[in-house]
Protein backbone atom coordinates (compact mmCIF):
# COMPACT_ATOMS: atom_id res chain seq x y z
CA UNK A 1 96.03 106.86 151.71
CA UNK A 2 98.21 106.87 154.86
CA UNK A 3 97.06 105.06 157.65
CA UNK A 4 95.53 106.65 160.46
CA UNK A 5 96.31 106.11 163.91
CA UNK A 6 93.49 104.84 166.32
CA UNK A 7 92.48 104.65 169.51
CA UNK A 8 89.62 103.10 170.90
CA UNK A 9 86.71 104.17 173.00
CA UNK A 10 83.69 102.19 174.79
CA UNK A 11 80.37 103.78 174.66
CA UNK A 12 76.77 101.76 175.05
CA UNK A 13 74.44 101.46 172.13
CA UNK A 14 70.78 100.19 172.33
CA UNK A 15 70.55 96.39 171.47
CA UNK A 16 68.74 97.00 168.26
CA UNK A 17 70.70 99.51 166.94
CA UNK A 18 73.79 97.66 167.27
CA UNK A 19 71.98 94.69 165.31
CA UNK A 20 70.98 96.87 162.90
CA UNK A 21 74.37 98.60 162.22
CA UNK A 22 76.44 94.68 162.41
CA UNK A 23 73.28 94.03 159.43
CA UNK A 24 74.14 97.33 157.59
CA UNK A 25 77.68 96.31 158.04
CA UNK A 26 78.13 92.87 156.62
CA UNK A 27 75.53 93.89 154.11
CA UNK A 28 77.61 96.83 152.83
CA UNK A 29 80.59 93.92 153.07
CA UNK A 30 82.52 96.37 155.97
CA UNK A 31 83.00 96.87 159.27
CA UNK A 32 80.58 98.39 161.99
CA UNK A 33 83.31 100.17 163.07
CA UNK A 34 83.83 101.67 159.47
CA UNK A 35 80.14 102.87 159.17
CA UNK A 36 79.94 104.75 162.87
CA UNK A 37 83.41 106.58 161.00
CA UNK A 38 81.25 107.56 158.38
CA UNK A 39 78.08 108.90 160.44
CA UNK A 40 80.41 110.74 162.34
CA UNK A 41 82.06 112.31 159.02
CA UNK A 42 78.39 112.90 157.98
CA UNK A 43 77.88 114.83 161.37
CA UNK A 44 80.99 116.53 161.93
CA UNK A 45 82.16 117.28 158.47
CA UNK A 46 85.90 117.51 157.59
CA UNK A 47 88.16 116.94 161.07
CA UNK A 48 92.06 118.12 160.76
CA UNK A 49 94.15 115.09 160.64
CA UNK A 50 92.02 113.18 159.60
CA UNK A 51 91.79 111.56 155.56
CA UNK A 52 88.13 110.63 154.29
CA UNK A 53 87.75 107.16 153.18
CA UNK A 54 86.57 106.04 149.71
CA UNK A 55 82.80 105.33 150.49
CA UNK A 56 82.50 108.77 152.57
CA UNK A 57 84.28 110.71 150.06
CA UNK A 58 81.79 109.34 147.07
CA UNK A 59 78.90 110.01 149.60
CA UNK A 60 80.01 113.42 149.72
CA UNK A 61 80.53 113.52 145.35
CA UNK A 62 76.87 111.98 144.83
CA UNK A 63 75.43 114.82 147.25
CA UNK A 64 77.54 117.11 145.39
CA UNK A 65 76.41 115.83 141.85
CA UNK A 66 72.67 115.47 142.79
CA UNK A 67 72.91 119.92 143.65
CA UNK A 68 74.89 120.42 140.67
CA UNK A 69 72.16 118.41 138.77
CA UNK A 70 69.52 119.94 140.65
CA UNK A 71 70.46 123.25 140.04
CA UNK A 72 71.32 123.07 135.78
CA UNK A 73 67.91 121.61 135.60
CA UNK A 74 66.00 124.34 137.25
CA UNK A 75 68.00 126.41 134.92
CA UNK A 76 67.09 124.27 131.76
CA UNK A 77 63.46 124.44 132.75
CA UNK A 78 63.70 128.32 133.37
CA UNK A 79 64.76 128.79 129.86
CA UNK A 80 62.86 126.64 128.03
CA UNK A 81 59.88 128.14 129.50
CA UNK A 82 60.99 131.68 128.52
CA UNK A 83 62.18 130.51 125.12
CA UNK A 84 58.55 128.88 124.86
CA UNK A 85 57.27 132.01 125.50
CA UNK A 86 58.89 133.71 123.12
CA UNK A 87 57.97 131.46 120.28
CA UNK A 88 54.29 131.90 121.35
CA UNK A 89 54.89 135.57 120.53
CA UNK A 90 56.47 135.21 117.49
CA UNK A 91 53.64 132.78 116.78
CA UNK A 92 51.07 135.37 116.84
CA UNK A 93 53.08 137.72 115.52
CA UNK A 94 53.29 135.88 112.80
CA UNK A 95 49.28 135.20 112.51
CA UNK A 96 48.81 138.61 112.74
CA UNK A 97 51.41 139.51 109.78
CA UNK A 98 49.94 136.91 107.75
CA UNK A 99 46.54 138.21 108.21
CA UNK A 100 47.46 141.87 107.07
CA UNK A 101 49.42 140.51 104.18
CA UNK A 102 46.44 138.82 103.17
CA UNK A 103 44.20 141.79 103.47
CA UNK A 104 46.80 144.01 101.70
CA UNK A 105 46.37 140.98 98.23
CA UNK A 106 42.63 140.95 99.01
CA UNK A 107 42.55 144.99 98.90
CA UNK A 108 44.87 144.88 95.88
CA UNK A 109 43.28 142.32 93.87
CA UNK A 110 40.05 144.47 94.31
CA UNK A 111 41.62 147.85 93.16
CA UNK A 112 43.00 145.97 90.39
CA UNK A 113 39.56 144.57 89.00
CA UNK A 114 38.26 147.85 88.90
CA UNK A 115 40.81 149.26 86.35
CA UNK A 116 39.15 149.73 82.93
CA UNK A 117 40.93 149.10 79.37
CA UNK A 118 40.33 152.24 78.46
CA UNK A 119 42.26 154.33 80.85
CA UNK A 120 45.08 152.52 81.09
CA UNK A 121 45.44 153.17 77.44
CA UNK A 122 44.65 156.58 78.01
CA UNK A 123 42.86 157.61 74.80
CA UNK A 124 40.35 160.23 76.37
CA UNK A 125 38.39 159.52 72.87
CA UNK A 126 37.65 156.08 73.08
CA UNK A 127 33.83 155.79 73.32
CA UNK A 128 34.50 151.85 74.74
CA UNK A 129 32.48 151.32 77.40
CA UNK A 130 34.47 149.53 80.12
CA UNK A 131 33.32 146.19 80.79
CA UNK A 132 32.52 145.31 84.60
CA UNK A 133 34.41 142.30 85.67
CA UNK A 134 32.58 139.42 86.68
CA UNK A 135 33.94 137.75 90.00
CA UNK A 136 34.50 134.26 89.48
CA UNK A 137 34.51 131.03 92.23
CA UNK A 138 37.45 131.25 94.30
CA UNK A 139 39.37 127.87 96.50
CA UNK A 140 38.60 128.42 99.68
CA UNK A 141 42.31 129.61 100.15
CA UNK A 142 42.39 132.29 97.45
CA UNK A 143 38.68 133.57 99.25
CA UNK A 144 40.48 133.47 102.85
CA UNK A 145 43.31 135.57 101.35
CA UNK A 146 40.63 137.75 100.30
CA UNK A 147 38.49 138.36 103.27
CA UNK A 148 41.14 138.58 105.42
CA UNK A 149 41.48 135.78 107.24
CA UNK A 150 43.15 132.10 107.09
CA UNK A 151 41.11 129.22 105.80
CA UNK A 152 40.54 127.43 109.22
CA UNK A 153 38.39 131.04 109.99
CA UNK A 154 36.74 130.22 106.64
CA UNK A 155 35.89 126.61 107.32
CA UNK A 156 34.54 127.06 110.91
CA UNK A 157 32.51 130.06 109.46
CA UNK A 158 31.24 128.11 106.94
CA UNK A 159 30.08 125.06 108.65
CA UNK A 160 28.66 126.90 112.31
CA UNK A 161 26.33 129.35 110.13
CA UNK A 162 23.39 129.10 107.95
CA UNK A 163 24.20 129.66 104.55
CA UNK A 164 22.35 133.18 104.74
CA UNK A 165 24.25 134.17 107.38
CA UNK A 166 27.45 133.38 105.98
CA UNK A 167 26.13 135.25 102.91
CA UNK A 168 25.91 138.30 105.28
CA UNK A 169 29.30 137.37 107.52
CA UNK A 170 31.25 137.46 104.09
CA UNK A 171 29.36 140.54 102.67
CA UNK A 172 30.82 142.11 105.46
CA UNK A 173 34.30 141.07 105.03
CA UNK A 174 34.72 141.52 101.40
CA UNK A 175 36.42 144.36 100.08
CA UNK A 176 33.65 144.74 97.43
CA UNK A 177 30.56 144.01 99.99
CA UNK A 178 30.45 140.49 97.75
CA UNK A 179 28.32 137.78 99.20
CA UNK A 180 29.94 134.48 98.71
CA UNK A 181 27.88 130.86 99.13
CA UNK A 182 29.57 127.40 99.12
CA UNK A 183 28.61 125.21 96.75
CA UNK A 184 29.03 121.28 95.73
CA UNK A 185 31.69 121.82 93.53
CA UNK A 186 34.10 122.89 96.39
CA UNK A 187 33.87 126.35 95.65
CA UNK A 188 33.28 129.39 96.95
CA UNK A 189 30.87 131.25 94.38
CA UNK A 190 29.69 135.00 94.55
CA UNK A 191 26.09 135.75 95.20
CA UNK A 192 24.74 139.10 93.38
């Protein structure tokens, strides 16, 4: 850094401001001299002629730094929250696959209980007369599949009703108008 040529000027300060800025100045191990140099390069900017000194110059790369920083974190925070909202919609998307997929199995697993022996083989003769498939206990996830829903739905339907009206809550939802009932066993067992 070349040096720069100086002349000198007298001006008043008030007492306690000149205390304060000899303080500031042996504090910050310089001169008071140095820091009124620096408030004026914080006033007047950049002055022709005139070369900033190390502790200005870093003064004016932390206030740079601190609007870069300020401004990639708005950013960051901008994006996450649309990225966040994006998983929420896959999220239901999701739910609301899973549910159809499981009333699609529920609906299929019904049609395929009612398929009798005797036309699959297709004898038109055969005086067999088809047997009706009994519905056995289901898990509570194979019965969730089958009414439609997941097997938190199942749970919270099971414990906040009586057990005749979950009788009638799953009668509605089953594909066969089945009434189910919860027993000891862990199962979910199918009322006639």
């Amino acid at each position: 850094m070349a040096k720069v040529e100086r002349e000198s000027i007298n001006f008043k300060l008030p007492k306690p401001l000149v205390e304060a800025l000899r303080a500031a100045a042996k504090e910050r191990n310089t001169t008071a001299t140095d820091l009124v140099i620096q408030g004026l390069h914080h006033i007047l900017g950049e002055v022709d002629g005139m070369e900033t000194d190390v502790e200005t110059r870093l003064h004016q790369l932390e206030a740079e730094l601190n609007r870069l920083t300020s401004g990639i974190e708005s950013r960051v925070e901008n994006e996450l929250g649309q990225h966040s909202h994006r998983l929420s919609s896959l999220e239901q998307k999701h739910e609301a696959m899973a549910t159809k997929l499981a009333q699609l199995e529920g609906a299929l697993n019904a049609g395929q209980r009612y398929k009798s022996p005797a036309r699959r083989q297709g004898y038109a003769y055969n005086s067999q007369v088809p047997q009706s498939l009994e519905l056995q206990p289901f898990l509570a996830e194979n019965l969730a599949k089958r009414l439609g829903i997941d097997t938190a739905t199942l749970a919270r339907e099971q414990k906040n009703k009586s057990q005749s009206d979950f009788e009638r809550w799953s009668r509605n939802r089953d594909p066969s108008s089945t009434a189910w009932r919860y027993q000891d066993d862990g199962l979910y067992h199918p009322i006639k």
